[in-house]
Each structure stands twice: as structure tokens, then as C-alpha cells.
N, C-alpha and C. Protein backbone atom coordinates (compact mmCIF):
# COMPACT_ATOMS: atom_id res chain seq x y z
N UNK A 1 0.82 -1.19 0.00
CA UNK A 1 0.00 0.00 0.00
C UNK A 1 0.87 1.26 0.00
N UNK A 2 2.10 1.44 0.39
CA UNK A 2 2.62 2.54 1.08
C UNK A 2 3.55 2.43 -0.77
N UNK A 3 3.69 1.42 -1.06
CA UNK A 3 4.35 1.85 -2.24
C UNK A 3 3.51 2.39 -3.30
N UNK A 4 2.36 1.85 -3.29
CA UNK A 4 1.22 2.23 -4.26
C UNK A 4 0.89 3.73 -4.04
N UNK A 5 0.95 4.65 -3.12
CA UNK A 5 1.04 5.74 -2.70
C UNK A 5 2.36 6.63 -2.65
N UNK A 6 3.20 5.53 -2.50
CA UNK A 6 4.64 6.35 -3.45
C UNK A 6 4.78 6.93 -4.93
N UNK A 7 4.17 5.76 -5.39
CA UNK A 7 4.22 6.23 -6.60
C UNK A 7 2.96 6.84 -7.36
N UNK A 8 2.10 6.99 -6.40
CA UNK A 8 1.36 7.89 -6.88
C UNK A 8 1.14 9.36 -6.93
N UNK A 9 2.51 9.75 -5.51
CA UNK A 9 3.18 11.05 -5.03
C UNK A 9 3.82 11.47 -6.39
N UNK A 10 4.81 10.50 -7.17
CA UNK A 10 5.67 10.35 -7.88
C UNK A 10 5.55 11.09 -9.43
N UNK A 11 3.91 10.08 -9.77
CA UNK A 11 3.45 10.41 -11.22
C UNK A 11 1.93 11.08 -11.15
N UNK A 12 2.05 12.04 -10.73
CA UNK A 12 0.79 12.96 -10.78
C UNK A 12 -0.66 12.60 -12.05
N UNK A 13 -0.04 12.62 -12.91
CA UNK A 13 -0.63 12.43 -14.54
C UNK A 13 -1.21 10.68 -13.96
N UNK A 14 -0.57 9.64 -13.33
CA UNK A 14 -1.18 8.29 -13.18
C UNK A 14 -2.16 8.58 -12.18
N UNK A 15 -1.86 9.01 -11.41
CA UNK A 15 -2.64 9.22 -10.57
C UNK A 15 -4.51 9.94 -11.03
N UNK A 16 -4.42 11.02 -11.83
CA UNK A 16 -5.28 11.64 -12.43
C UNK A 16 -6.06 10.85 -13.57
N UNK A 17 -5.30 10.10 -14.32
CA UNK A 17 -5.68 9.22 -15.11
C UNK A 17 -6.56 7.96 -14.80
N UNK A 18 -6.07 7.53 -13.16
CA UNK A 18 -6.72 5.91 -12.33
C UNK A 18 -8.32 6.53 -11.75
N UNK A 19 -8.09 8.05 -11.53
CA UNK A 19 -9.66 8.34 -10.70
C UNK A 19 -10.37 8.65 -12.07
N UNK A 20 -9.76 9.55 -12.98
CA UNK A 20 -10.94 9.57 -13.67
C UNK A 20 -11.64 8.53 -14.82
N UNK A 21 -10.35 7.17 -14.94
CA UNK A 21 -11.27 6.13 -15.51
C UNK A 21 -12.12 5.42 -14.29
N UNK A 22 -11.77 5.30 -13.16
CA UNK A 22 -12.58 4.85 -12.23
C UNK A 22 -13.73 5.61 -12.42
N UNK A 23 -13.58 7.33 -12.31
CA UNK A 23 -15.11 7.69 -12.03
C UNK A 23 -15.76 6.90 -13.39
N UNK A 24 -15.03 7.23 -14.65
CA UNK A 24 -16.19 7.08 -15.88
C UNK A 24 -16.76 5.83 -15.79
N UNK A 25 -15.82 4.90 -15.18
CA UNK A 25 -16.39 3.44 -15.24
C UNK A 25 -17.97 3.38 -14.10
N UNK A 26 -17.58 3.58 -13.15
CA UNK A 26 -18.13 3.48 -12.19
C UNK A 26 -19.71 4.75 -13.01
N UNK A 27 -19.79 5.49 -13.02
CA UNK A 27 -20.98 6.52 -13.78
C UNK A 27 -21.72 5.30 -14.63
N UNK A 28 -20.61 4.89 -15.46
CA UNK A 28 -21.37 3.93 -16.60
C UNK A 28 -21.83 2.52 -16.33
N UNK A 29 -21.71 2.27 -15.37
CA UNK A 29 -21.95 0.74 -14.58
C UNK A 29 -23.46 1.44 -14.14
N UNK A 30 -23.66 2.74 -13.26
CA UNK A 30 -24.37 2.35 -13.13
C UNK A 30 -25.77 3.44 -13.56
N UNK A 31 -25.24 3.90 -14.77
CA UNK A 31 -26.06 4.09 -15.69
C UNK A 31 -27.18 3.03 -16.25
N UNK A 32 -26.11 2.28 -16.96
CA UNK A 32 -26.38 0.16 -17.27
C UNK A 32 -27.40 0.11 -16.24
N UNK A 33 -26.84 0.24 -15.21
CA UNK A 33 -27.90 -0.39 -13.80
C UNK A 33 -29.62 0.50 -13.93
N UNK A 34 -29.45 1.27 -13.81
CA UNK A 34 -30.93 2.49 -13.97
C UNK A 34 -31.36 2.00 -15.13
N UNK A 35 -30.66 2.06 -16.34
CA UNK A 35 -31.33 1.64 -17.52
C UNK A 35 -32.16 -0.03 -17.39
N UNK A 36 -31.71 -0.77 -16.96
CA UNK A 36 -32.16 -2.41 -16.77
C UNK A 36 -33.20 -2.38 -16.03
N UNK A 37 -33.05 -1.27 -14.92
CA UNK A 37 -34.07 -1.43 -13.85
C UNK A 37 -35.29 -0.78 -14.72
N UNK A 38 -35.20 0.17 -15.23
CA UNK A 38 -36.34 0.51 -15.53
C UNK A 38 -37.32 0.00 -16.39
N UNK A 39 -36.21 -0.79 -17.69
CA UNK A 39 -36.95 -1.61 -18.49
C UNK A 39 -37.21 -2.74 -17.53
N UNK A 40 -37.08 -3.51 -16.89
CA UNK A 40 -37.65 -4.06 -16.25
C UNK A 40 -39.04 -4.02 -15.40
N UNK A 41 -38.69 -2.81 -14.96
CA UNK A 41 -39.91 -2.26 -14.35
C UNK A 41 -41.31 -1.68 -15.06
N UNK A 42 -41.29 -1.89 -16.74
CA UNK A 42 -42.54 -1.39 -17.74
C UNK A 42 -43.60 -2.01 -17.05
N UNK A 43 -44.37 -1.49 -17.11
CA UNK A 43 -45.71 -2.06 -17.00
C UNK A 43 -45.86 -2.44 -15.92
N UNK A 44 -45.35 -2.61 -14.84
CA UNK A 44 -45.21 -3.46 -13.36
C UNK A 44 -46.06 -2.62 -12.63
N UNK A 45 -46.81 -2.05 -12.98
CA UNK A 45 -47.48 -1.08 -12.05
C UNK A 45 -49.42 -2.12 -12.18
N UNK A 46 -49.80 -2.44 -13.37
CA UNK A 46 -51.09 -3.27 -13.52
C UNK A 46 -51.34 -4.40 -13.05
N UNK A 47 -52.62 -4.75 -12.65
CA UNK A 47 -52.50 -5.82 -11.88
C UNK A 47 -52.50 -6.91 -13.69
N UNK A 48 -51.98 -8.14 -13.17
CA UNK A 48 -51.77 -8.88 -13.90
C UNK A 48 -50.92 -8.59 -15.01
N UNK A 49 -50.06 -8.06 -14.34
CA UNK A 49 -48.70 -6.93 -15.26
C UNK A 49 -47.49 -8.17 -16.14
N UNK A 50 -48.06 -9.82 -15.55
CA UNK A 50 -47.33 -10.73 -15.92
C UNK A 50 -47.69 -10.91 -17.39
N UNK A 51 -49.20 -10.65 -17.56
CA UNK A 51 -49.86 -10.83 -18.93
C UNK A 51 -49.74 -10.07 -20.32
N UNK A 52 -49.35 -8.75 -19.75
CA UNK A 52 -48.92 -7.74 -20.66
C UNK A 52 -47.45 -7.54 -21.27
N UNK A 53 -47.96 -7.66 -22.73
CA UNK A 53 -46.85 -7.47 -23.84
C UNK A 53 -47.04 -6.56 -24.97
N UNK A 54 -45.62 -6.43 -25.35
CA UNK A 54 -45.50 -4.84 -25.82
C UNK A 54 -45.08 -5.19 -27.36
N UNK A 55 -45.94 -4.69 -28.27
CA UNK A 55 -45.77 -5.01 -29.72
C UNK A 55 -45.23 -3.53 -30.38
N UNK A 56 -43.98 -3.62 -31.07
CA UNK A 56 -43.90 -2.50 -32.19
C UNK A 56 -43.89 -3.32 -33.55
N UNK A 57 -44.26 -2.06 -33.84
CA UNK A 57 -44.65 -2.33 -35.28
C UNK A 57 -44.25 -1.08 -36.20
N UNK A 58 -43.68 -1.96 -37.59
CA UNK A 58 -43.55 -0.71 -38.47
C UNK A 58 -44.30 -0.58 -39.88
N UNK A 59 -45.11 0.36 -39.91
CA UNK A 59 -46.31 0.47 -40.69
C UNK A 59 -45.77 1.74 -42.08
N UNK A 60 -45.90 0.71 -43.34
CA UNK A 60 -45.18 1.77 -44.59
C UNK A 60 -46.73 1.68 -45.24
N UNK A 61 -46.99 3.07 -45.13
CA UNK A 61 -48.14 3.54 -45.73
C UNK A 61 -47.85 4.95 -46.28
N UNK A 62 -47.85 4.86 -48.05
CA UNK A 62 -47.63 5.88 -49.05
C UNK A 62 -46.42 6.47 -48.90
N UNK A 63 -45.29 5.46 -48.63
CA UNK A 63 -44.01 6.02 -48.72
C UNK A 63 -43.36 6.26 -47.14
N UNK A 64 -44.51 6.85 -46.46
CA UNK A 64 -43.85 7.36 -44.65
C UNK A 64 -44.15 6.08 -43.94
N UNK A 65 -42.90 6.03 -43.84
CA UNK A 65 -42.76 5.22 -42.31
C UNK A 65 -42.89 5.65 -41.01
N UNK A 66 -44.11 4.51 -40.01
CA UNK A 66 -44.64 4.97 -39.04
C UNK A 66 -44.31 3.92 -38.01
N UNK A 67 -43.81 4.35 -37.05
CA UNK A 67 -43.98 3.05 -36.01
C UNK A 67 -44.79 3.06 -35.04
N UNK A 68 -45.21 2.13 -34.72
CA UNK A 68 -46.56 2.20 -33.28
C UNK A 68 -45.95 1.30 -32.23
N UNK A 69 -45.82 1.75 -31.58
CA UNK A 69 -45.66 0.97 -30.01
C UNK A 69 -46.76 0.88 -29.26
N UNK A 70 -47.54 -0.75 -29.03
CA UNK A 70 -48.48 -0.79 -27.98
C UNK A 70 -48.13 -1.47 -27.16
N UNK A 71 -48.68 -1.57 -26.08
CA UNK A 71 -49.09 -2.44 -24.63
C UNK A 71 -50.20 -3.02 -24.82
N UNK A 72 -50.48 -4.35 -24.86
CA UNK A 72 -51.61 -5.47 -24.75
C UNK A 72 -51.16 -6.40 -23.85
């Protein structure tokens, strides 16, 4: 430990470099995390929320493309 802190006295620039990929990692882990939870969490609010499924669809009518997203 005491050397790992030597040389982190040592090389300023390593040092600056280890926290801020830690922070980005750590932000983006648990970004990932919020994002999963929430898709997970669609629809979990209805009763019988086990039954409900979510259809998209892409509908080409006169050239424009339309997409519909439902819940059934």
C-alpha cells in the first residue's frame, strides 16, 4: 500500500488518469444499472402486469414510415 502511494506522489498524470477512468467506469456501470431497472420495471405497475406485452410495429403507408408501439 505505502508503495502504491509512493508512486502515486511520484506520477501525478497516473494518478489523475486511475480516478478519472474509475469515475467514468463506475458513472457507466451504473447508468447500465438504472437503464435495466427501468426496463424491467414497464408495466409493473397493472394488476396482472405478468400478462402484458408490448408489440412494435412498423407500418409503410404511401411512402412514410410509421412506427406504433403498444401495450396489450
Amino acid at each position: 500500500m505505502k508503495t502504491l502511494f509512493r508512486m502515486y506522489l511520484k506520477s501525478k498524470w497516473t494518478l489523475v488518469v486511475t480516478i478519472v477512468g474509475f469515475a467514468i467506469g463506475l458513472t457507466a456501470a451504473l447508468l447500465l444499472l438504472i437503464f435495466i431497472q427501468h426496463e424491467l420495471n414497464f408495466d409493473r405497475h397493472w394488476q396482472n402486469a405478468d400478462r402484458i406485452f408490448r408489440m412494435n410495429v412498423t407500418v409503410v403507408q404511401e411512402g412514410i414510415i410509421k412506427q406504433v408501439k403498444k401495450s396489450l
